[in-house]
Each structure stands twice: as structure tokens, then as C-alpha cells.
PDB file of N, CA and C in Angstrom:
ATOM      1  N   UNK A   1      24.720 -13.271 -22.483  1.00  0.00           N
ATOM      2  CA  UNK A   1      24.142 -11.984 -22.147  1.00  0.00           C
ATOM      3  C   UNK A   1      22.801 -12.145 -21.435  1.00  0.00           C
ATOM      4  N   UNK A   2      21.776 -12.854 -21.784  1.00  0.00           N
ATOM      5  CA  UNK A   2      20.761 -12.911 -21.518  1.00  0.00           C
ATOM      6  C   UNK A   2      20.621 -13.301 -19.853  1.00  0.00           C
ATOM      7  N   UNK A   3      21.505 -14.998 -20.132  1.00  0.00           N
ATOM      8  CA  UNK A   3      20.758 -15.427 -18.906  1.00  0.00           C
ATOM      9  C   UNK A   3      22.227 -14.886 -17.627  1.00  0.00           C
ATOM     10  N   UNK A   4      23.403 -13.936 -18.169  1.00  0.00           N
ATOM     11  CA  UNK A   4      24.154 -13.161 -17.170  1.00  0.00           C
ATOM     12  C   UNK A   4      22.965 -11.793 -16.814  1.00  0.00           C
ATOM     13  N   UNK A   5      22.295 -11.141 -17.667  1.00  0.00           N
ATOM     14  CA  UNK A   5      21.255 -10.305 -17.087  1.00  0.00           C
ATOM     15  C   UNK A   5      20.039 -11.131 -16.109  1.00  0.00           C
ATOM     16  N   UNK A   6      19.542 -12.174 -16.865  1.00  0.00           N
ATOM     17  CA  UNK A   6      18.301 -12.536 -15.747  1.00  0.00           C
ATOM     18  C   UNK A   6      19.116 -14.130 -15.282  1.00  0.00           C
ATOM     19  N   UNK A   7      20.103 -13.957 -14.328  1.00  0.00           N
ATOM     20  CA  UNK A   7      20.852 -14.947 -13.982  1.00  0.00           C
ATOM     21  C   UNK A   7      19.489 -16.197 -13.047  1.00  0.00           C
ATOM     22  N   UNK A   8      18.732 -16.071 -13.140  1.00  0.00           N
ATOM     23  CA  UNK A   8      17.454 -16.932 -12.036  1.00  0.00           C
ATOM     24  C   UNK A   8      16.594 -17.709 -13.275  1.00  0.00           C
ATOM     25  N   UNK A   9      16.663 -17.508 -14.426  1.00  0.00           N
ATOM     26  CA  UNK A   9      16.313 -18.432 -15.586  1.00  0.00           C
ATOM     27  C   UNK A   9      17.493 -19.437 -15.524  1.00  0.00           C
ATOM     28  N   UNK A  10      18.607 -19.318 -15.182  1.00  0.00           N
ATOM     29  CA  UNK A  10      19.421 -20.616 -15.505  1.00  0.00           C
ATOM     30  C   UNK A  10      18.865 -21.889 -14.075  1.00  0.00           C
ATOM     31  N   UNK A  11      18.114 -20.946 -12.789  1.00  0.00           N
ATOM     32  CA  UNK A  11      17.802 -22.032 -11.915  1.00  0.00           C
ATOM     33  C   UNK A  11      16.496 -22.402 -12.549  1.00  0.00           C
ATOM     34  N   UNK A  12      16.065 -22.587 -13.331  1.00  0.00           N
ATOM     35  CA  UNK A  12      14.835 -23.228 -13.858  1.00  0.00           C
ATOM     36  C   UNK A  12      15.096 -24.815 -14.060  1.00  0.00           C
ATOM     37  N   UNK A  13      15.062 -25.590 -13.624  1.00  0.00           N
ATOM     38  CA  UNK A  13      15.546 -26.591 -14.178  1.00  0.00           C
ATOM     39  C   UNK A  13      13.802 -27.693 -14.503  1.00  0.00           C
ATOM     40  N   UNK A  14      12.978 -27.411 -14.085  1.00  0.00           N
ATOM     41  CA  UNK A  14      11.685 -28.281 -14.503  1.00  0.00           C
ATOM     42  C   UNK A  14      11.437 -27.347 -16.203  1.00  0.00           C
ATOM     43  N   UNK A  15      11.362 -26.330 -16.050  1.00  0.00           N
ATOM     44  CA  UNK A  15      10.727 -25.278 -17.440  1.00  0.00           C
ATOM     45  C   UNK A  15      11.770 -25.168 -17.949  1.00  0.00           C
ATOM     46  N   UNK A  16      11.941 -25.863 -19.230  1.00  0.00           N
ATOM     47  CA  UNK A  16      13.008 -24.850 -20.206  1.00  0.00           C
ATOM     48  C   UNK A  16      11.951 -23.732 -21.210  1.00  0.00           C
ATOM     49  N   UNK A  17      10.901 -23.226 -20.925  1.00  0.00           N
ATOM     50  CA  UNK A  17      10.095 -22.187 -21.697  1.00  0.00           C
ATOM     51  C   UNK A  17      10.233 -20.969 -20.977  1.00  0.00           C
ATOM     52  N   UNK A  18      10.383 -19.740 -22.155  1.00  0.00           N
ATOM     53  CA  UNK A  18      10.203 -18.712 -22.074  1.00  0.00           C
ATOM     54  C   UNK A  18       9.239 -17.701 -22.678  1.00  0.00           C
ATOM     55  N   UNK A  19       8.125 -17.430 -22.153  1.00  0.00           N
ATOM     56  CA  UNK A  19       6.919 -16.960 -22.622  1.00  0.00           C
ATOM     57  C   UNK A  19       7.165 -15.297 -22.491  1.00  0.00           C
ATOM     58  N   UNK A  20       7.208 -14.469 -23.870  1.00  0.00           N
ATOM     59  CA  UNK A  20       6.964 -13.282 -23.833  1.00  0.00           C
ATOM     60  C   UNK A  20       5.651 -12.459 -24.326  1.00  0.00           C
ATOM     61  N   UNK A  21       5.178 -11.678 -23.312  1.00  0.00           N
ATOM     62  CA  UNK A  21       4.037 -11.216 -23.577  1.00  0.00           C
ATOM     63  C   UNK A  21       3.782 -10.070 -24.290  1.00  0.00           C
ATOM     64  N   UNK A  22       3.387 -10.252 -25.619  1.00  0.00           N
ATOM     65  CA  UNK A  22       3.304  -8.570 -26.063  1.00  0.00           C
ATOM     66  C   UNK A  22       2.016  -8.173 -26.390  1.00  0.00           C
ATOM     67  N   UNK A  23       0.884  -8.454 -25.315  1.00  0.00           N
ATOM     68  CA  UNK A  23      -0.486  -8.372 -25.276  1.00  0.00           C
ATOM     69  C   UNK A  23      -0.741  -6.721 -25.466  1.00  0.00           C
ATOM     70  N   UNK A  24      -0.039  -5.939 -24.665  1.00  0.00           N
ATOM     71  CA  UNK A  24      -0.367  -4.367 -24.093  1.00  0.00           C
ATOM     72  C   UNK A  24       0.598  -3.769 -25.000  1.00  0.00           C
ATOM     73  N   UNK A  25       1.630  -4.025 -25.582  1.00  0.00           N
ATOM     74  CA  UNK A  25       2.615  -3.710 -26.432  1.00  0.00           C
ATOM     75  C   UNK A  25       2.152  -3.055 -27.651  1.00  0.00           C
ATOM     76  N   UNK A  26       2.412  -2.122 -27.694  1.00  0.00           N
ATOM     77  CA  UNK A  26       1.633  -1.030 -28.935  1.00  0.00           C
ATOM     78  C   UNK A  26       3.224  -0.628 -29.938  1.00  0.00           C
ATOM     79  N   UNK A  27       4.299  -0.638 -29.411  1.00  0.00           N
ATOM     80  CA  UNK A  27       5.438  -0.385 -30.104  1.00  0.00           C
ATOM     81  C   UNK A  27       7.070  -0.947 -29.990  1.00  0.00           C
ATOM     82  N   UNK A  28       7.498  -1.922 -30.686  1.00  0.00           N
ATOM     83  CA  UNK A  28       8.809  -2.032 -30.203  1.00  0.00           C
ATOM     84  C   UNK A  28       9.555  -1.534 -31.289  1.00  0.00           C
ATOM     85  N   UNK A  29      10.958  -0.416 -30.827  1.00  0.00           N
ATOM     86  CA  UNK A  29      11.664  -0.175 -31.634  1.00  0.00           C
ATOM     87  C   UNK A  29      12.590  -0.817 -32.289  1.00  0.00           C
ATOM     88  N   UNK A  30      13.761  -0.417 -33.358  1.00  0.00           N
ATOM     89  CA  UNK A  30      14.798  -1.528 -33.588  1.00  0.00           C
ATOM     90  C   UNK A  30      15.559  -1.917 -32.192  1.00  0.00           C
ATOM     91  N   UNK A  31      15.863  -1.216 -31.356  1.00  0.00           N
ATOM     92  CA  UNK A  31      17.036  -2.103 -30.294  1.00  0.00           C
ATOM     93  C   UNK A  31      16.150  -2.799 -29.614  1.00  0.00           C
ATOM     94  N   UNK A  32      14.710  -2.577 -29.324  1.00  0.00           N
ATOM     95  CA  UNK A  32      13.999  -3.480 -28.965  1.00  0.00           C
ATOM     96  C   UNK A  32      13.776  -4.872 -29.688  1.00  0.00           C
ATOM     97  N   UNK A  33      13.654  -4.747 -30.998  1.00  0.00           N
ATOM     98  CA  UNK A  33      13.582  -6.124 -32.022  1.00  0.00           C
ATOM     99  C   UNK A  33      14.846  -6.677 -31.634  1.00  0.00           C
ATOM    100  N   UNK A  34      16.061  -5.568 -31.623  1.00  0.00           N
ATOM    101  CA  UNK A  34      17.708  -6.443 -31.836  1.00  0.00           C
ATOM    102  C   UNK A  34      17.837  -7.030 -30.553  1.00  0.00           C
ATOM    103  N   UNK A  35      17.151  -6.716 -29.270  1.00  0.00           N
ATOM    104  CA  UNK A  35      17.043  -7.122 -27.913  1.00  0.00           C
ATOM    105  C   UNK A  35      16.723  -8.571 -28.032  1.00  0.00           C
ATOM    106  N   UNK A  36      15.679  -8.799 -28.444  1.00  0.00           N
ATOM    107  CA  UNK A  36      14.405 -10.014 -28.236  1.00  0.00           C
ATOM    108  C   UNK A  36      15.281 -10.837 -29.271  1.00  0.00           C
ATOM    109  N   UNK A  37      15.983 -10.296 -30.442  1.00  0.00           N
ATOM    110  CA  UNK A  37      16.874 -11.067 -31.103  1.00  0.00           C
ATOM    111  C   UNK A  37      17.789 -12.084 -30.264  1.00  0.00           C
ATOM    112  N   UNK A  38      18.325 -11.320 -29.774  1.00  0.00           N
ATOM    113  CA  UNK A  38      19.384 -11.332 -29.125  1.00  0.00           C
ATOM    114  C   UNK A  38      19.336 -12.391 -27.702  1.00  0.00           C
ATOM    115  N   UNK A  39      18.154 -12.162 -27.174  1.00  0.00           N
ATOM    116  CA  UNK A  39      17.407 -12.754 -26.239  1.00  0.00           C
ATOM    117  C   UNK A  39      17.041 -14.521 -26.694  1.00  0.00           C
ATOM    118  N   UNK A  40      16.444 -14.577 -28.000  1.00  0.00           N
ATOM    119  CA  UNK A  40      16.191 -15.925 -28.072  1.00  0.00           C
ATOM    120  C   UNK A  40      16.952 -16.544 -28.759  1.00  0.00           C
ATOM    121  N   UNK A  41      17.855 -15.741 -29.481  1.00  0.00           N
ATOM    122  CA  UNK A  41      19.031 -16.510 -29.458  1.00  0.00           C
ATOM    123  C   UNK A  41      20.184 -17.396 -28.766  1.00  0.00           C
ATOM    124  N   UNK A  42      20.251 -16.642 -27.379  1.00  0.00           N
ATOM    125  CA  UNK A  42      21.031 -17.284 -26.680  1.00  0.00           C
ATOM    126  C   UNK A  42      20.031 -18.161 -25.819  1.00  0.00           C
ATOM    127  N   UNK A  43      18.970 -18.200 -25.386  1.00  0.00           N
ATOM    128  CA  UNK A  43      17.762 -19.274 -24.977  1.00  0.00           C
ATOM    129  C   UNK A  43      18.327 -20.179 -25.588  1.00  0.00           C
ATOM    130  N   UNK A  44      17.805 -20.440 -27.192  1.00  0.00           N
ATOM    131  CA  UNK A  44      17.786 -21.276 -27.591  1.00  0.00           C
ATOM    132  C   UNK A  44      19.581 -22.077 -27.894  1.00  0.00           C
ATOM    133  N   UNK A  45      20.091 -21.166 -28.034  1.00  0.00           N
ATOM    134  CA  UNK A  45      21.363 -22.067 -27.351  1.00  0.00           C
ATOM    135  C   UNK A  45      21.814 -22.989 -26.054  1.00  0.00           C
ATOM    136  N   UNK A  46      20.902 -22.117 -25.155  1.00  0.00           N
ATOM    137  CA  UNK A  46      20.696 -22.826 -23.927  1.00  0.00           C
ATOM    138  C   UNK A  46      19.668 -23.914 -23.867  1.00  0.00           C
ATOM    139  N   UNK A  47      18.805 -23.871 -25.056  1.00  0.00           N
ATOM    140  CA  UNK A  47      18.269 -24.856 -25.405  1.00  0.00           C
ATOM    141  C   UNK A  47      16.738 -24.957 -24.274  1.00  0.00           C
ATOM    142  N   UNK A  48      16.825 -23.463 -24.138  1.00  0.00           N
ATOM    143  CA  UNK A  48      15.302 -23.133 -23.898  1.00  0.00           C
ATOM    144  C   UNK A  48      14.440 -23.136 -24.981  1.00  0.00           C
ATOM    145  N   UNK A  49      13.218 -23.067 -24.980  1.00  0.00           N
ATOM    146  CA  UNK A  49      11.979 -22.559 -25.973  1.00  0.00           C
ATOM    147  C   UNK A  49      11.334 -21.279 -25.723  1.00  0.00           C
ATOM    148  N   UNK A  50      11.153 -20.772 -27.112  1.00  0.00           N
ATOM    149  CA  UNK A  50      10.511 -19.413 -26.601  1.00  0.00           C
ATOM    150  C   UNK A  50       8.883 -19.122 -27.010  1.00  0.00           C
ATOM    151  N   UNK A  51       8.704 -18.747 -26.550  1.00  0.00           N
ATOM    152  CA  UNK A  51       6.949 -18.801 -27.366  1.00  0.00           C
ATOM    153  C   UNK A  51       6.469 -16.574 -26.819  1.00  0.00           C
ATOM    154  N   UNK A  52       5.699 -16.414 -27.380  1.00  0.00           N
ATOM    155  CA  UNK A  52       5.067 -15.314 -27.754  1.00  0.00           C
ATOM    156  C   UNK A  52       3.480 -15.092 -27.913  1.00  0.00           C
ATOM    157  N   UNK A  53       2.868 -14.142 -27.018  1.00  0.00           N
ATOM    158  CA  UNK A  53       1.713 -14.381 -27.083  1.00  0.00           C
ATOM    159  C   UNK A  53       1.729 -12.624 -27.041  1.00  0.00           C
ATOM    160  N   UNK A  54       0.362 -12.634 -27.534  1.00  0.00           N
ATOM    161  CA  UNK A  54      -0.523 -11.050 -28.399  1.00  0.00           C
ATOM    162  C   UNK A  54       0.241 -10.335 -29.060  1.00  0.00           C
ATOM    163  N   UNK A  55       0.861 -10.829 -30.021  1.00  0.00           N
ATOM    164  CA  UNK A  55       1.754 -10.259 -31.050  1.00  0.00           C
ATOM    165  C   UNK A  55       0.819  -9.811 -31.905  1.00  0.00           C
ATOM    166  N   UNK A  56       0.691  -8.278 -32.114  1.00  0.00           N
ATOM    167  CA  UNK A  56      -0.211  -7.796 -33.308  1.00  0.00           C
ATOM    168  C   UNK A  56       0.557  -8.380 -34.903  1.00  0.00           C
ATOM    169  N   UNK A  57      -0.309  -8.620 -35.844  1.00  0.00           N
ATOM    170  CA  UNK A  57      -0.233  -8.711 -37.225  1.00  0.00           C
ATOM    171  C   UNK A  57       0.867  -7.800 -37.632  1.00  0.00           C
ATOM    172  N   UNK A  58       0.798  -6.436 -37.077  1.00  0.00           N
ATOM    173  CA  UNK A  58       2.345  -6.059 -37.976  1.00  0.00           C
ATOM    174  C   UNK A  58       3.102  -6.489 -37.198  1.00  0.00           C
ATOM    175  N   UNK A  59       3.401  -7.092 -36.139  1.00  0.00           N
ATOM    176  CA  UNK A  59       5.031  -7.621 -35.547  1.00  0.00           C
ATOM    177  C   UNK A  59       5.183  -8.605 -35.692  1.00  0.00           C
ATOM    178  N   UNK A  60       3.925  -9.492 -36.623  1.00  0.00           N
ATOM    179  CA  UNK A  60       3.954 -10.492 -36.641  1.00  0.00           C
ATOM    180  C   UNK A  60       4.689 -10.918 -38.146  1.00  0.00           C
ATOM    181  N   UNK A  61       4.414  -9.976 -38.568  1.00  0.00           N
ATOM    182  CA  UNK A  61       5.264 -10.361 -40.306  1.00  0.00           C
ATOM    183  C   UNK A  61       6.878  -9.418 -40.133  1.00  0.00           C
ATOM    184  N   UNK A  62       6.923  -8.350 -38.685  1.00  0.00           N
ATOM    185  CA  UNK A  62       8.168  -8.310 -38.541  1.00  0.00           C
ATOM    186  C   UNK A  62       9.068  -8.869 -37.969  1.00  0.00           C
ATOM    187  N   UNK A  63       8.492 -10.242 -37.425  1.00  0.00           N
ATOM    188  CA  UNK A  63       9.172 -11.296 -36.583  1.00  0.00           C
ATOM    189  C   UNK A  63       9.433 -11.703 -37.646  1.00  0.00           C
ATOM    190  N   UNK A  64       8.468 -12.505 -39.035  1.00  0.00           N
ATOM    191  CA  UNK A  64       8.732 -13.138 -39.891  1.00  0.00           C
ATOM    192  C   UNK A  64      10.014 -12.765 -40.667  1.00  0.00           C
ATOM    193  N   UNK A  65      10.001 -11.184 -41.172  1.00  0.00           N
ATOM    194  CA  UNK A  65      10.667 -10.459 -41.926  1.00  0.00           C
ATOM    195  C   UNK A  65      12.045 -10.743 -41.145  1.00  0.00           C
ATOM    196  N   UNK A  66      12.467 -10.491 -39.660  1.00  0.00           N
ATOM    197  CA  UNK A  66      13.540 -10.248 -39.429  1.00  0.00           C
ATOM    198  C   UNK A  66      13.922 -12.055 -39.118  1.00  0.00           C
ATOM    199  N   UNK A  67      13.129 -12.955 -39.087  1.00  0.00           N
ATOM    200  CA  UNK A  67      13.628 -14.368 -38.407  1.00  0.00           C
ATOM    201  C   UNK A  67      13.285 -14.549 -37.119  1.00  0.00           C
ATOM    202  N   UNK A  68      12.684 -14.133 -36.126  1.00  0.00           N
ATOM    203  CA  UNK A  68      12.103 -14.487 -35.338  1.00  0.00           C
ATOM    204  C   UNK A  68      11.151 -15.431 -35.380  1.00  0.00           C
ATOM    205  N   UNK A  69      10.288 -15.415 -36.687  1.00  0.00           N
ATOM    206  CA  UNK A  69       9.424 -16.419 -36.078  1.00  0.00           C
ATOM    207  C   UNK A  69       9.893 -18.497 -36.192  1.00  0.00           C
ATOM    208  N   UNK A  70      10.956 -17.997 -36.613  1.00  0.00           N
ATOM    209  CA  UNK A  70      11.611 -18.857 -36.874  1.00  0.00           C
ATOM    210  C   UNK A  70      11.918 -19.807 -35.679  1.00  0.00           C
ATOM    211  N   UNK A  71      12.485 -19.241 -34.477  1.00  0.00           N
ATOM    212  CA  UNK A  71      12.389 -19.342 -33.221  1.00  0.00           C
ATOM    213  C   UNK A  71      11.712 -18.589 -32.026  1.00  0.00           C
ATOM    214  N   UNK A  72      10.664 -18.157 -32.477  1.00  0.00           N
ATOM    215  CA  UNK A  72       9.401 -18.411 -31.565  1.00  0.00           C
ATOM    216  C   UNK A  72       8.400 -18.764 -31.882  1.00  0.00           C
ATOM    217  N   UNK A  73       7.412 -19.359 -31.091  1.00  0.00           N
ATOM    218  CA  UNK A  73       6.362 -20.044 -31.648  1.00  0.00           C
ATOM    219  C   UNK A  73       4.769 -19.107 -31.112  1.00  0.00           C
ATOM    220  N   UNK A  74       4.096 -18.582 -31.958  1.00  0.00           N
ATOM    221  CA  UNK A  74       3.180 -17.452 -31.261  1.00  0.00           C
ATOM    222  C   UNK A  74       2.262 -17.979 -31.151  1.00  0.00           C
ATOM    223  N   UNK A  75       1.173 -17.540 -30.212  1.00  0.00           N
ATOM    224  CA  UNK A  75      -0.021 -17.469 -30.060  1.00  0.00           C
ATOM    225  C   UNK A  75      -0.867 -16.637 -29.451  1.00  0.00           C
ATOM    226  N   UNK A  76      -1.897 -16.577 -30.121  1.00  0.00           N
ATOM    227  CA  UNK A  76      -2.986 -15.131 -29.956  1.00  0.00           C
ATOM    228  C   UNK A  76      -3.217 -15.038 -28.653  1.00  0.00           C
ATOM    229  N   UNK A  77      -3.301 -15.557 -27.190  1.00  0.00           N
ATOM    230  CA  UNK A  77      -3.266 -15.318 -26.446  1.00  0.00           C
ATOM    231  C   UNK A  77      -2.974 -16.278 -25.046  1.00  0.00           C
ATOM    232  N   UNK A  78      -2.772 -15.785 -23.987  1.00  0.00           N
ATOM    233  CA  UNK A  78      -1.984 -16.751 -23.083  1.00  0.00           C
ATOM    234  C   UNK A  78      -2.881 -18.153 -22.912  1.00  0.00           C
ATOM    235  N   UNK A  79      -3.879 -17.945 -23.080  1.00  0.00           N
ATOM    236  CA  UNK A  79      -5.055 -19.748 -22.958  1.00  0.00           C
ATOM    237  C   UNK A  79      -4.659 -20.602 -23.851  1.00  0.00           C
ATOM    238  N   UNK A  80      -4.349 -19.789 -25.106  1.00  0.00           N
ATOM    239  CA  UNK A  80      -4.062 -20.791 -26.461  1.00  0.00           C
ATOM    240  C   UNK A  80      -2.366 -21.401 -25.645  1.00  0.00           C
ATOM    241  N   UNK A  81      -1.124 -20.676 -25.140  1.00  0.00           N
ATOM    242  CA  UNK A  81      -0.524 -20.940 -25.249  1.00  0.00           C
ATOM    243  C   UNK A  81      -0.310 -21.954 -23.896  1.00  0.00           C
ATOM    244  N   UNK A  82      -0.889 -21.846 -22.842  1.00  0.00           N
ATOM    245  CA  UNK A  82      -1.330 -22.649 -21.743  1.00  0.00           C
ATOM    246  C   UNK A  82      -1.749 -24.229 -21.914  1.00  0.00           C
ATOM    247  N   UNK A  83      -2.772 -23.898 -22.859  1.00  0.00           N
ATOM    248  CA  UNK A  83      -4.059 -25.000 -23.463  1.00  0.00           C
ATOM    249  C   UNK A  83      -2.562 -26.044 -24.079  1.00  0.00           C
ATOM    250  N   UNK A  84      -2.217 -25.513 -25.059  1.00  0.00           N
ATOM    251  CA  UNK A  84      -0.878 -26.066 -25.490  1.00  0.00           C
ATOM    252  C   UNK A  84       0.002 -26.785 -25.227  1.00  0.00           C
ATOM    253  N   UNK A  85       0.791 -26.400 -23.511  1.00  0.00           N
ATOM    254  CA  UNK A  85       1.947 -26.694 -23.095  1.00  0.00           C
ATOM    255  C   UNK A  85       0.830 -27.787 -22.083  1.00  0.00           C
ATOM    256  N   UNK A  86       0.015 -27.629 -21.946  1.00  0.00           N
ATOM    257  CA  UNK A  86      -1.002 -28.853 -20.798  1.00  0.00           C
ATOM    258  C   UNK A  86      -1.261 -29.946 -22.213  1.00  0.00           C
ATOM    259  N   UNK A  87      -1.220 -29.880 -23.079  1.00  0.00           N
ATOM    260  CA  UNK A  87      -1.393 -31.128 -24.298  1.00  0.00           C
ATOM    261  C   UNK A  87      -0.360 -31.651 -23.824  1.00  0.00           C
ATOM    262  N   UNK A  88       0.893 -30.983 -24.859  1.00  0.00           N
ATOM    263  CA  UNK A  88       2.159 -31.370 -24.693  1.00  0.00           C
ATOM    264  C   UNK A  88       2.866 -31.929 -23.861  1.00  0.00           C
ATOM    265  N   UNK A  89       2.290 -31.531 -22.355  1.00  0.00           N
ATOM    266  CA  UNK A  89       2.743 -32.115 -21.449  1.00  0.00           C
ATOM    267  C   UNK A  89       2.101 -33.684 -21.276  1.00  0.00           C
ATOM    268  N   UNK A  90       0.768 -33.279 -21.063  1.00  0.00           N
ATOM    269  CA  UNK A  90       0.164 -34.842 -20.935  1.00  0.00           C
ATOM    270  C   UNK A  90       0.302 -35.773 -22.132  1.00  0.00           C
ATOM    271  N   UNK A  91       0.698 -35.457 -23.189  1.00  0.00           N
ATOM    272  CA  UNK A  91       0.928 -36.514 -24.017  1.00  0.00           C
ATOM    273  C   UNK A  91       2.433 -36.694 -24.188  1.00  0.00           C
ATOM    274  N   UNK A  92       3.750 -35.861 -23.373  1.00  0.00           N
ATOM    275  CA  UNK A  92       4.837 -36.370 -23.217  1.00  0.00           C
ATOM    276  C   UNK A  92       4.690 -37.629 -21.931  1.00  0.00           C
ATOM    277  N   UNK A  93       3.577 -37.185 -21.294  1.00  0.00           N
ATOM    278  CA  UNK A  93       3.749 -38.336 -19.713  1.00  0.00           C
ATOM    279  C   UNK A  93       2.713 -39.340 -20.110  1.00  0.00           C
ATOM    280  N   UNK A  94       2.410 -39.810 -21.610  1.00  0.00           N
ATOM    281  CA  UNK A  94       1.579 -41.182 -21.793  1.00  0.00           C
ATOM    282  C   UNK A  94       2.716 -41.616 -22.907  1.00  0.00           C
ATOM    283  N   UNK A  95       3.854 -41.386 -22.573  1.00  0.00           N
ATOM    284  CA  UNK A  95       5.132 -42.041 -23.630  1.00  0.00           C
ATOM    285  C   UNK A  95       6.256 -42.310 -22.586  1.00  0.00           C
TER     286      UNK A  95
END
């Protein structure tokens, strides 16, 4: 479903990450939660990564509550999650 809707994530072939932003995000409903469900589920079948940045405190224990955070990995904002993937990277290319 996912990557037949955004068919141009399967040409990614350097990035398997998918960064969702819920900085400005003041409300997601249930088909919105069952969406993003739904969404990193099949990523991660595809064996993408998903990560999440400005997730307020209550979506943050409703990621927990529903299993999301299970497979995404959050952070308070896009520098933290930047700062991150530039570690990760340079210490995958000194191995």
C-alpha cells in the first residue's frame, strides 16, 4: 500500500530512512494513527527505517500505547535527528 501510493520511495536506493515530521501537528485522528500504522509497517517490511521528529508528549505515549514506538525511533527535533544519522553514518564508513 504504502510504497504503491508513494511509488518514488521504492527508487531510493542510497536512503532506506523515512523521516516523519510532526513538528506543526497539533492533532492526529484514529485513521490517521491506523495510517502511519499502516505506513511503517510495510517500510519496515521493505526494510526501511522510520524515525519521527516533534512528536508532542501525548502522541508520544500514544505511539507507545498503540506500538509505534516500537518501530519508530523519535526525536525532539530535526538537528537531533540529522546530528544522528551524520554519527551513524561516519562511524558505519570507519568499519
Amino acid at each position: 500500500m504504502f510504497f504503491q501510493t508513494y511509488p518514488w520511495l521504492a527508487s531510493f536506493h542510497e536512503s532506506k530512512d523515512i523521516l516523519f515530521d510532526f513538528t506543526n501537528t497539533r492533532y492526529i485522528n484514529s485513521a490517521g494513527i491506523a495510517l502511519l500504522i499502516r505506513y511503517v509497517r510495510e517500510a519496515r517490511q521493505k526494510e526501511y527505517f522510520c524515525y519521527a521528529v516533534g512528536v508532542s508528549s501525548h502522541y508520544q505515549k500514544i505511539f507507545r500505547i498503540v506500538g509505534l514506538s516500537s518501530y519508530i525511533e523519535n526525536f525532539p527535533d530535526a538537528f537531533s535527528f540529522f546530528e544522528r544519522m551524520r554519527l551513524r553514518r561516519s562511524y558505519s564508513n570507519e568499519r
